[in-house]
Protein backbone atom coordinates (compact mmCIF):
# COMPACT_ATOMS: atom_id res chain seq x y z
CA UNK A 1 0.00 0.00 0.00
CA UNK A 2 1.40 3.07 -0.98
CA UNK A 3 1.24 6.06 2.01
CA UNK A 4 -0.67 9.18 1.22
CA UNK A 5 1.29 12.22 0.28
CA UNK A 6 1.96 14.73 2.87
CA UNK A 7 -0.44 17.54 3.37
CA UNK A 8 -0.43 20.64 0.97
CA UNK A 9 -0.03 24.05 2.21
CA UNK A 10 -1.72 26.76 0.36
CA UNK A 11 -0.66 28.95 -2.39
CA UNK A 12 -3.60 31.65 -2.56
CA UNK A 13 -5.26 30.29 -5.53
CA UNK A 14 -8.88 31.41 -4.31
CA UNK A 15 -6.99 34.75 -2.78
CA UNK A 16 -10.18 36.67 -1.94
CA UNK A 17 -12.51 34.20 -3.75
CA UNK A 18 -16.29 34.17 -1.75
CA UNK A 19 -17.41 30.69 -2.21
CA UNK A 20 -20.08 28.64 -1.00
CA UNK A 21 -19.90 25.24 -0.67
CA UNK A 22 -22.58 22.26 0.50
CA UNK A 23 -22.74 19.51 2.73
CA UNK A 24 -19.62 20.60 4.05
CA UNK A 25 -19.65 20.08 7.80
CA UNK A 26 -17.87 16.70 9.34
CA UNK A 27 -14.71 15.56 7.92
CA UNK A 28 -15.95 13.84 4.29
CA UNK A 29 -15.09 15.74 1.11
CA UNK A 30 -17.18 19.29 1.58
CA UNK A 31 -15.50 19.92 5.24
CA UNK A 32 -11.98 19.27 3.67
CA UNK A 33 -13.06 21.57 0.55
CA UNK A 34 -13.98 24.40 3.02
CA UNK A 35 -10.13 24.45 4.84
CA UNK A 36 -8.70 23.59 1.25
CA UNK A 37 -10.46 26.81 0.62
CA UNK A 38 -9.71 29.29 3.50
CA UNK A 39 -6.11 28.44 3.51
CA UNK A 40 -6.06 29.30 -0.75
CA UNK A 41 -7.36 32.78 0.65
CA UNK A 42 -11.12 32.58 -0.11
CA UNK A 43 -14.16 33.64 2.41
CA UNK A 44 -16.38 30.71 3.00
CA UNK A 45 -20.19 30.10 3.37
CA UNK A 46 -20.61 26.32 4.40
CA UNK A 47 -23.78 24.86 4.28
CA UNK A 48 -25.12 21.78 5.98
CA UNK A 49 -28.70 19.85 6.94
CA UNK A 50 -27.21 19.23 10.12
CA UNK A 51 -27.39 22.23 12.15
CA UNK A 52 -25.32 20.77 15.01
CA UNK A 53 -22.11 19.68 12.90
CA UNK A 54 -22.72 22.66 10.87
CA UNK A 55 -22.20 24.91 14.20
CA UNK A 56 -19.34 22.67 15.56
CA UNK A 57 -17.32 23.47 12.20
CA UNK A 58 -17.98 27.10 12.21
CA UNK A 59 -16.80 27.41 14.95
CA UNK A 60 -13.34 25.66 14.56
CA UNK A 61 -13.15 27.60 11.09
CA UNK A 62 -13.61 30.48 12.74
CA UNK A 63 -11.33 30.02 14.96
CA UNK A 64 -8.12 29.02 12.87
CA UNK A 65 -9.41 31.36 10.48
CA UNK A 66 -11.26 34.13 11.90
CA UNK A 67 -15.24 35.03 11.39
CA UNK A 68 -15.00 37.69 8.70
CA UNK A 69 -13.87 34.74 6.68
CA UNK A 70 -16.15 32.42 7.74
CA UNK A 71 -20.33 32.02 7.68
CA UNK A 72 -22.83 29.12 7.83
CA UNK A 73 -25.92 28.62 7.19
CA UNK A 74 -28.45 24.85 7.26
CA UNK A 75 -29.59 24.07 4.06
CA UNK A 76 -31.84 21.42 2.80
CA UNK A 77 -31.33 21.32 -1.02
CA UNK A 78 -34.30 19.16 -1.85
CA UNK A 79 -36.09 23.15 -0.68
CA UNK A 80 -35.74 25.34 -3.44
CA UNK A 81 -36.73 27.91 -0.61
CA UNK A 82 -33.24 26.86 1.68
CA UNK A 83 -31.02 26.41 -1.51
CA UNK A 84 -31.91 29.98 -2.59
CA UNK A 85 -31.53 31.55 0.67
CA UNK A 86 -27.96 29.58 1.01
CA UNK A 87 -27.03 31.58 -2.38
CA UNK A 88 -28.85 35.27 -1.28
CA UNK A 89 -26.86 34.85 2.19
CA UNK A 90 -23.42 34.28 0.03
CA UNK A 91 -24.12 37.63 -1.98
CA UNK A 92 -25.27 39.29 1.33
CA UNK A 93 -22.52 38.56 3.22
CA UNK A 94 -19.31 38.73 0.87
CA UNK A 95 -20.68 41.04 -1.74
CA UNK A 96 -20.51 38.65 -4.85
CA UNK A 97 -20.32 34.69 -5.19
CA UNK A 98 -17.20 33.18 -7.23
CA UNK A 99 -17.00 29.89 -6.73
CA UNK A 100 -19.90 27.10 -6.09
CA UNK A 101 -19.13 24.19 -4.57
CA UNK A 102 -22.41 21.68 -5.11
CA UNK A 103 -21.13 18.66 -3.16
CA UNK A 104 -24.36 17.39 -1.14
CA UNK A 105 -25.63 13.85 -2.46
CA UNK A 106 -26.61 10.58 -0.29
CA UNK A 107 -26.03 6.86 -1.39
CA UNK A 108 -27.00 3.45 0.37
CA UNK A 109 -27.06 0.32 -0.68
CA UNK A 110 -29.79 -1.59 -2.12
CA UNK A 111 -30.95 -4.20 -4.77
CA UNK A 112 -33.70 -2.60 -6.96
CA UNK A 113 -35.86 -4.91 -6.63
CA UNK A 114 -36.11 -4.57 -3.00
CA UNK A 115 -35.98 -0.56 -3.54
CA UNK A 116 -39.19 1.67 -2.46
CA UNK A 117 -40.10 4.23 -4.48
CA UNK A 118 -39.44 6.77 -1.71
CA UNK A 119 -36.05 5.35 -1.46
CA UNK A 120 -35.15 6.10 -5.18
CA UNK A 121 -36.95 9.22 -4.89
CA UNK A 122 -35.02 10.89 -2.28
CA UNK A 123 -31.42 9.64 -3.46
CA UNK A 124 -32.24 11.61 -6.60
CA UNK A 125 -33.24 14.34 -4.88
CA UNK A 126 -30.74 14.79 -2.95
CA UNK A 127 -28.16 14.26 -5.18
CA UNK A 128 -29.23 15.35 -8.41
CA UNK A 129 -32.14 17.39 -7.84
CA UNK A 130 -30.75 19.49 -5.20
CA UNK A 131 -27.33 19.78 -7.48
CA UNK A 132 -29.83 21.06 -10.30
CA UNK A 133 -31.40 23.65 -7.45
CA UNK A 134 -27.59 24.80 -6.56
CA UNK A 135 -26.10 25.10 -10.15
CA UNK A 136 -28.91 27.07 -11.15
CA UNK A 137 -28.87 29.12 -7.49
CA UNK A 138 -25.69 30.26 -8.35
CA UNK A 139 -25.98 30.40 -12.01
CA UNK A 140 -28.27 32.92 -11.78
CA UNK A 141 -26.36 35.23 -9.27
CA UNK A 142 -23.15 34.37 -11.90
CA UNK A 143 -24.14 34.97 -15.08
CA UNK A 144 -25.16 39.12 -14.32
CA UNK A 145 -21.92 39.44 -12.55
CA UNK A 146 -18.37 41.01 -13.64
CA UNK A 147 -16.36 38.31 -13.65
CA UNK A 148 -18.20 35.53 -13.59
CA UNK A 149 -17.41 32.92 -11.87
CA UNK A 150 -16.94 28.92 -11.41
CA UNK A 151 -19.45 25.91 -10.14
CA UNK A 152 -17.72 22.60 -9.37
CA UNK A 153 -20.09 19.63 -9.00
CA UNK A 154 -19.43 16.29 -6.87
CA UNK A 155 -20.18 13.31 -9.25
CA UNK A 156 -18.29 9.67 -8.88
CA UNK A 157 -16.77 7.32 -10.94
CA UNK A 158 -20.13 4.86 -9.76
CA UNK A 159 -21.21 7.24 -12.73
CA UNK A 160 -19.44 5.64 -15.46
CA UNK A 161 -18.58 1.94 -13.65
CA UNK A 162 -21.33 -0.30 -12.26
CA UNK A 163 -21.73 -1.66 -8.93
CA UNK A 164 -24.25 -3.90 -7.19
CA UNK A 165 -26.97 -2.39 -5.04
CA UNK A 166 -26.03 1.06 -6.31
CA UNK A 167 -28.83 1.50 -9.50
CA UNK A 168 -30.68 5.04 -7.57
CA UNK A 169 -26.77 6.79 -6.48
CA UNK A 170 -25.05 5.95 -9.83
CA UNK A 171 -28.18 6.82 -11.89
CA UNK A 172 -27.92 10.18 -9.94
CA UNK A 173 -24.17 10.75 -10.04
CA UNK A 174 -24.43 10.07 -13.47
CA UNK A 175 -27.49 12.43 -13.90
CA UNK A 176 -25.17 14.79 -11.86
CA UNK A 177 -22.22 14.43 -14.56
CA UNK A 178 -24.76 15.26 -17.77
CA UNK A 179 -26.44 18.41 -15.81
CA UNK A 180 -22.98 19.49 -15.44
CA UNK A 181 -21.79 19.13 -19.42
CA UNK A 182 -25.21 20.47 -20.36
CA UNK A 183 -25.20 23.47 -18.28
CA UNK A 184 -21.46 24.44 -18.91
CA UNK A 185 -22.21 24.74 -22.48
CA UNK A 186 -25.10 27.50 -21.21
CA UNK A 187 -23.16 28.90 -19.07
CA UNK A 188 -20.15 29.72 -21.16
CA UNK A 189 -21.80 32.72 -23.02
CA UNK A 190 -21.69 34.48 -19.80
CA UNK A 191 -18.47 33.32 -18.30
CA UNK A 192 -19.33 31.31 -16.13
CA UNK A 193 -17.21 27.37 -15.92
CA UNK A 194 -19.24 24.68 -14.48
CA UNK A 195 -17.15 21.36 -14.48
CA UNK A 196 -17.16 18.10 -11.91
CA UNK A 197 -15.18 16.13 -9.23
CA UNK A 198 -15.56 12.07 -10.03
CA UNK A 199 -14.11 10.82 -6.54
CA UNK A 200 -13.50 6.71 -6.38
CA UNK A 201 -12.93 5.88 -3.22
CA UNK A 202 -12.40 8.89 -0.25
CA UNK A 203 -12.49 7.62 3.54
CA UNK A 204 -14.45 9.72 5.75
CA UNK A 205 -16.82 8.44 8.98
CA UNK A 206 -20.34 8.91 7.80
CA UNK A 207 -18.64 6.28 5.07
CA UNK A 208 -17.89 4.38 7.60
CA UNK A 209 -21.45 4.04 9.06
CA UNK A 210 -23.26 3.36 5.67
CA UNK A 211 -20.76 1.20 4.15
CA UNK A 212 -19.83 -2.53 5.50
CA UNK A 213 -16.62 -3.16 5.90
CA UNK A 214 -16.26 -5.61 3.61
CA UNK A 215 -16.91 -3.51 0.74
CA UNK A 216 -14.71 -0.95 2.39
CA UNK A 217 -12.27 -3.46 1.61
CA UNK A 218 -12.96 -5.08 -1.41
CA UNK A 219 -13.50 -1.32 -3.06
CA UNK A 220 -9.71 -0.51 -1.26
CA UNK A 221 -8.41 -2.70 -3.56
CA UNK A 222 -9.90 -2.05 -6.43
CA UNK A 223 -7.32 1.27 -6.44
CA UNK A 224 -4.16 0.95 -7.79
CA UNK A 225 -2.97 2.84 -4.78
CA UNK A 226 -4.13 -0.02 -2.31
CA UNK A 227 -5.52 2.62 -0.19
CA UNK A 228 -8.48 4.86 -0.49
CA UNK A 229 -8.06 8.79 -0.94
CA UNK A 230 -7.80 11.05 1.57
CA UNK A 231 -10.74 13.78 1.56
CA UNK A 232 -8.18 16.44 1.11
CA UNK A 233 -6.83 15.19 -1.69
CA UNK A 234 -10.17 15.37 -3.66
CA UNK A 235 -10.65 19.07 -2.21
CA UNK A 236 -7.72 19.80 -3.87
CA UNK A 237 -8.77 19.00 -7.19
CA UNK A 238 -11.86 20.43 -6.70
CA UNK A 239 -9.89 23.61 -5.72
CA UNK A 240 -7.76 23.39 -8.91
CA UNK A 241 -11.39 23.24 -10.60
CA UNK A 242 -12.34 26.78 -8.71
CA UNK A 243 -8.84 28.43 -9.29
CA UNK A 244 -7.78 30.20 -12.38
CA UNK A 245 -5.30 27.40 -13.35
CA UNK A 246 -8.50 25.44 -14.78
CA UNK A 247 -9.34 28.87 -16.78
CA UNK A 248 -9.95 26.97 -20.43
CA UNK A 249 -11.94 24.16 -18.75
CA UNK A 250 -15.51 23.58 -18.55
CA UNK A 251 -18.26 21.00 -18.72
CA UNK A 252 -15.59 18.39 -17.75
CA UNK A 253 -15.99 15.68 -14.96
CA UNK A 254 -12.56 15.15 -13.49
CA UNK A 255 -11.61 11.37 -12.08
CA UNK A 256 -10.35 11.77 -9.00
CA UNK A 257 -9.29 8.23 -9.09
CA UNK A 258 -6.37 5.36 -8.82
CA UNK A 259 -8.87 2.71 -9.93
CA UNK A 260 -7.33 0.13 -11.93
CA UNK A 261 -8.06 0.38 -15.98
């Protein structure tokens, strides 16, 4: 098993950036994009359904990083009522929005034909409804703003590869990956980049809960790695995606990814 590379310190590529970003309390892939993102010099607006992790990591933000950098608000993105708020708060509070991260989704596992609707139903609209609501939240503000700005999506390779028990998150992720390629080419007249994240595997403990560990493992070593990423390293990506080093790229889904071919 290879180690994971040491941690990267930050080079200002968001220097001043206002960004909002959801699902990103706890330590899974939208908590590690909101430090990625403070320490590239951006102000932050994290978003989460669950008000009590959502204050616990405003407050430790706020403290490494102070609280003029550094708002919250709980958002539910299956409400088009929350999901617009989230974005009017953003604009409110930093003056502009440049950067949208959409990263809220849900998964579980389950054969289809044992899947209720209402189980189908709310994996989709979680993770590609609400994705829909937030692109075209931020869109919106975006696209009648000097200089633009950038959304980044949270799809996964489940998009593209199939897996047992998976039919309602990988028909959404892979709904999630289309929206994105669709509404980049919309979006472009007005300058704004919309691409996506494809993570494999990334370790974080609400995975943990949801996911045996026998798939844990047998998914581990699918990667060519032997290990599973490290949130972080995803944010980073997704941070490249927000920065100006991606400035020619849009409506592309990244693979964040050491799957084997």
């Amino acid at each position: 098993m290879t180690p994971p590379p040491e941690y990267v310190t930050g080079h200002d590529l968001l220097k001043d950036k206002a960004v909002v970003i959801t699902a990103a309390a706890g330590a899974g892939i939208g908590g590690a994009t909101a430090r990625r993102c403070l320490e590239e010099g951006a102000k932050v607006l994290i978003s989460d359904a669950h008000e009590r992790r959502l204050g616990e990591s405003q407050a430790a933000l706020e403290k490494e990083f102070g609280a003029d950098r550094v708002a919250a608000l709980p958002c539910d993105v299956t409400s088009e009522e929350q999901v617009q708020a989230l974005y009017d708060l953003g604009v409110q509070r930093f003056g502009r929005l440049d950067v949208a991260v959409n990263n809220a989704g849900l998964g579980g596992t389950a054969d289809l034909v044992d899947m209720a609707d209402d189980a189908w139903n709310r994996v989709l609209d979680i993770t590609l409804n609400g994705t829909m609501r937030c692109t075209r939240a931020a869109l919106r503000i975006m696209r009648g703003q000097e200089g633009a700005g950038v959304i980044v999506n949270n799809a996964s390779v489940i998009g593209w590869r199939a897996q047992k028990g998976q039919s309602h998150y990988a028909a959404a992720k892979a709904g999630v990956m289309a929206l994105t390629r669709c509404a980049a080419l919309e979006a472009a007249e007005h300058g704004v980049r919309i691409n996506a994240v494809s993570p494999s595997l990334a370790m974080h403990p609400h995975l943990v809960k949801v996911t045996s560990e026998d798939l844990l493992d047998e998914l581990t070593r699918r990667e060519a790695f032997g290990r599973y990423a490290e949130p972080w390293e995803v944010a980073n990506v997704i941070v490249f995606l927000a920065s100006d080093y991606s400035s020619y790229m849009t409506g592309e889904v990244v693979s964040v990814s050491s799957q084997k071919a």
